[in-house]
C-alpha atoms as a PDB file:
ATOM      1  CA  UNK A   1      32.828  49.724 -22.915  1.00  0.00           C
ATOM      2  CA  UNK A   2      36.328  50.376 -22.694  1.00  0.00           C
ATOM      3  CA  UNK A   3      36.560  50.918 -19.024  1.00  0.00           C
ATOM      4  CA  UNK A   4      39.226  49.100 -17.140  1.00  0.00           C
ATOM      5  CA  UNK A   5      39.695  50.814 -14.059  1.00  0.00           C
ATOM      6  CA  UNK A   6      37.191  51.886 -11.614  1.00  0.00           C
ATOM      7  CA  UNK A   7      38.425  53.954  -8.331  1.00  0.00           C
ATOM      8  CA  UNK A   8      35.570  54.406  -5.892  1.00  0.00           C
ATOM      9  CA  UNK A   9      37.791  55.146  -2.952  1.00  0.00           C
ATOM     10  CA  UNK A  10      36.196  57.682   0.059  1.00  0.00           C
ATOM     11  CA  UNK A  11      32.653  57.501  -1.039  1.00  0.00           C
ATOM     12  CA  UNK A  12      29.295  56.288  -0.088  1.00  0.00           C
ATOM     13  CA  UNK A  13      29.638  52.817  -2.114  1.00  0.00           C
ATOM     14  CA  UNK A  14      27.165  49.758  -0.334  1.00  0.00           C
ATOM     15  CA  UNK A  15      26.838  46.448  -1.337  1.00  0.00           C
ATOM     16  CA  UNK A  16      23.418  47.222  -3.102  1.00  0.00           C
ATOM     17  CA  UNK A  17      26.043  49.356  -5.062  1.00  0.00           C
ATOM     18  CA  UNK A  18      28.350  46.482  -6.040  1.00  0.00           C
ATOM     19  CA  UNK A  19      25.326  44.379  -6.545  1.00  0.00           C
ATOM     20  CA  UNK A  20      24.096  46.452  -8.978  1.00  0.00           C
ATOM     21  CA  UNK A  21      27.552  47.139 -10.628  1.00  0.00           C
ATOM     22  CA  UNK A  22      28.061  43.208 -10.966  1.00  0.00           C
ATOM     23  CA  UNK A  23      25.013  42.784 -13.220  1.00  0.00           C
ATOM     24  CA  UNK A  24      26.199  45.140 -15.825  1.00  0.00           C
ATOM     25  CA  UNK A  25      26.776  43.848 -18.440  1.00  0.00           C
ATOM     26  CA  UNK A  26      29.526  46.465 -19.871  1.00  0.00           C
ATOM     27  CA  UNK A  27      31.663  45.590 -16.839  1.00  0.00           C
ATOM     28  CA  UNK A  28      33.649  42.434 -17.961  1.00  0.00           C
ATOM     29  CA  UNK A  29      36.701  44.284 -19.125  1.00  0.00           C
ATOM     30  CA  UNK A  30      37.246  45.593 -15.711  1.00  0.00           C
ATOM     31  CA  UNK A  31      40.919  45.037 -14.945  1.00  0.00           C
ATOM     32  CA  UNK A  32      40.845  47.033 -11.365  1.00  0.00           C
ATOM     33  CA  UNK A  33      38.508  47.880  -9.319  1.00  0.00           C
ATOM     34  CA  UNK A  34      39.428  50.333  -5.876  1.00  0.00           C
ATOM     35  CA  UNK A  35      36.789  50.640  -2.846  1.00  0.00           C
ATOM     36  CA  UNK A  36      38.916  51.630   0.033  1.00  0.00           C
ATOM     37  CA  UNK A  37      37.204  54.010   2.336  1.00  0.00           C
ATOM     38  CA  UNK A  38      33.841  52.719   2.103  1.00  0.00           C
ATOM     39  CA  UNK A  39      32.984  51.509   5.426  1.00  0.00           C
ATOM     40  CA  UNK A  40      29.594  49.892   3.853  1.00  0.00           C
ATOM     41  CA  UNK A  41      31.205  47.533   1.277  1.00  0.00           C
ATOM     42  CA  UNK A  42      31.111  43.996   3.370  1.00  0.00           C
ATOM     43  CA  UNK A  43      31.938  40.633   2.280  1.00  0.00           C
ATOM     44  CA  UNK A  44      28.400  40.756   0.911  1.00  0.00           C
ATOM     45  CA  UNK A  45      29.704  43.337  -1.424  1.00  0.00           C
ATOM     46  CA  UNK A  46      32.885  40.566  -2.516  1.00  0.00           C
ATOM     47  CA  UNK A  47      30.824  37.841  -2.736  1.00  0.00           C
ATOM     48  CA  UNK A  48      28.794  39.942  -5.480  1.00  0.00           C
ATOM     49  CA  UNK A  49      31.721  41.064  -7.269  1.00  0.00           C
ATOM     50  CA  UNK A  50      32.904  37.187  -7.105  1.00  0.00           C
ATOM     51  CA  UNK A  51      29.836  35.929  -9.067  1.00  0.00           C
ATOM     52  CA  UNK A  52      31.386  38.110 -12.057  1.00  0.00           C
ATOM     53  CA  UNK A  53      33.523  36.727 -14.512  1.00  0.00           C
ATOM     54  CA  UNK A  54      35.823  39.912 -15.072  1.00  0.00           C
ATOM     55  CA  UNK A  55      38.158  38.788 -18.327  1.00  0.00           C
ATOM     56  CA  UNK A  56      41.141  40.229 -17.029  1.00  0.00           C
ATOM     57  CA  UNK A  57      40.818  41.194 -13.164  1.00  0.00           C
ATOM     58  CA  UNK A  58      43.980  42.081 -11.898  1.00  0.00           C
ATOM     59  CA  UNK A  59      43.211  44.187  -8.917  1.00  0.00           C
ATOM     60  CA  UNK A  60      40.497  44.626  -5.877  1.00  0.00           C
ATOM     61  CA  UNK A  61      41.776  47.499  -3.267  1.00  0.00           C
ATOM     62  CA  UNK A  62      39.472  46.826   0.065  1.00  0.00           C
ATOM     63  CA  UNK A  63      41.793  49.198   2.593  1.00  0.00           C
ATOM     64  CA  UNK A  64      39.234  50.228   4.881  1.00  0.00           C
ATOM     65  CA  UNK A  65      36.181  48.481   4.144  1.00  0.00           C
ATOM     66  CA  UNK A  66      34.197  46.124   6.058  1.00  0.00           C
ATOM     67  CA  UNK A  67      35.514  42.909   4.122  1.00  0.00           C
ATOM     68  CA  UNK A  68      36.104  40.160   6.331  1.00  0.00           C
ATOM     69  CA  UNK A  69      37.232  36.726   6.144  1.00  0.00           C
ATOM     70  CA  UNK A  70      34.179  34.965   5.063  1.00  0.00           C
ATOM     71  CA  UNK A  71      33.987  37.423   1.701  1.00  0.00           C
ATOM     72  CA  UNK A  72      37.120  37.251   1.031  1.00  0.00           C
ATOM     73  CA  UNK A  73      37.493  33.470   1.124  1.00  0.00           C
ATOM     74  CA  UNK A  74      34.521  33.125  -0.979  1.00  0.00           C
ATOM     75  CA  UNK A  75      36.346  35.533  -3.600  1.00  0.00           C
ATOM     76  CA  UNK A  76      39.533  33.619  -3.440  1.00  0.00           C
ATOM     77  CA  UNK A  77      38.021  31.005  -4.950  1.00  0.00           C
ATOM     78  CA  UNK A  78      36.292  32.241  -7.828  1.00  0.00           C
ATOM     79  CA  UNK A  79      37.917  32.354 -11.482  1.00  0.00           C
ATOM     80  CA  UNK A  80      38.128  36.547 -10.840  1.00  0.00           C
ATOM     81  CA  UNK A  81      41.170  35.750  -8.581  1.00  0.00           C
ATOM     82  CA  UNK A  82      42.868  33.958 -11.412  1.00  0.00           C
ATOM     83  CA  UNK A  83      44.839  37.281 -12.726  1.00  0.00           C
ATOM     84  CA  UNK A  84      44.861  38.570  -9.189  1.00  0.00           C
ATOM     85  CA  UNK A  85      48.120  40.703  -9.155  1.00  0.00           C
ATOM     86  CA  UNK A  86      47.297  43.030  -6.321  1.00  0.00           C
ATOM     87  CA  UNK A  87      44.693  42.400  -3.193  1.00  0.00           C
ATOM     88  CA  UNK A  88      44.893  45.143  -0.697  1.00  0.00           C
ATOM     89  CA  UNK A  89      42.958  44.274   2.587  1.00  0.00           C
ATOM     90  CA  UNK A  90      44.522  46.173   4.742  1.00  0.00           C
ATOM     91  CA  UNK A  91      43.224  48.514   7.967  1.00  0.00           C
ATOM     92  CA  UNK A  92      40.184  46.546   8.065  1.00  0.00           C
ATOM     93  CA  UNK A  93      39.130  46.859  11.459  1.00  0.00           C
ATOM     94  CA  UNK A  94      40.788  43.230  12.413  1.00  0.00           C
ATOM     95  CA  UNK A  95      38.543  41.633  10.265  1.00  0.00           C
ATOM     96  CA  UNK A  96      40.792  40.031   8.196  1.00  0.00           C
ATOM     97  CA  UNK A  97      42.797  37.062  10.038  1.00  0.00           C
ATOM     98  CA  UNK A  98      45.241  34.352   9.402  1.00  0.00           C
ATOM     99  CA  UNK A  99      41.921  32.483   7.785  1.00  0.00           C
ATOM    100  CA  UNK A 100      42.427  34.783   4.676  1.00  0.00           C
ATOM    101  CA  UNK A 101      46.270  34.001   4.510  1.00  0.00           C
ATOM    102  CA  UNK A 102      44.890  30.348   4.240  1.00  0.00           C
ATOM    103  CA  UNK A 103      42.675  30.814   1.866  1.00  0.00           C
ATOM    104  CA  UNK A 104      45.311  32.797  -0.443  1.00  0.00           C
ATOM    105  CA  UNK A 105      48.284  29.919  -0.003  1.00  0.00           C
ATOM    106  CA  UNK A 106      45.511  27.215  -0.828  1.00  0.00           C
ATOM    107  CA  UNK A 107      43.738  28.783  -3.355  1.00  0.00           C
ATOM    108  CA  UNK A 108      44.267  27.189  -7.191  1.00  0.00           C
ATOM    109  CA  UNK A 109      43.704  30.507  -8.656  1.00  0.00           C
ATOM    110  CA  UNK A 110      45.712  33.066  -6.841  1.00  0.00           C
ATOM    111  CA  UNK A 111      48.881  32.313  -8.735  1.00  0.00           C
ATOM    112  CA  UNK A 112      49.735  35.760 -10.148  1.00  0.00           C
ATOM    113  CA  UNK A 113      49.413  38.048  -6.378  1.00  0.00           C
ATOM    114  CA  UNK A 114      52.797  39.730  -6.387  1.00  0.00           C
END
């Protein structure tokens, strides 16, 4: 498939959802994918999205989720944060601390955030 851009934003998207996204197969061109609004993606959600290898993954838009820390350094350090131009985590709930800023200035892959 030709699809590079998914926007999800304001729905009813779970972690089953993601789950079940990240083992199609016709998802590897994926450049972007956006998810804010949906109060039921967690880092359980990332960490399936993370186990992807996305060719060309450039953005991941998590305003308003339930993402946390733990997801988020787990997706840091996959190969999908290697392109990573744009990572939006904000209005989380407080979920997200200093521990992700860590993660992002030690991670070998996030070169490209901008």
């Amino acid at each position: 498939t030709n699809l590079r851009k998914l926007y999800l934003g304001d729905n009813s998207i779970t972690d089953d959802g993601l789950g079940k996204l990240s083992k199609a197969s016709n998802m590897m061109k994926l450049e972007e994918i956006v998810l804010y609004g949906n109060s039921d993606v967690t880092s359980e959600g990332l960490v399936y999205l993370g186990e992807v290898i996305f060719e060309e993954f450039e953005e991941i838009g998590l305003h308003d989720t339930s993402v946390c820390d733990k997801g988020l350094n787990y997706f840091l350090r996959t190969e999908n944060s290697a392109n990573l131009e744009v990572l939006d985590v904000s209005m989380n709930s407080k979920k997200v601390t200093d521990q992700t800023l860590k993660a992002i200035a030690s991670s070998k892959y996030c070169l490209s955030l901008k």
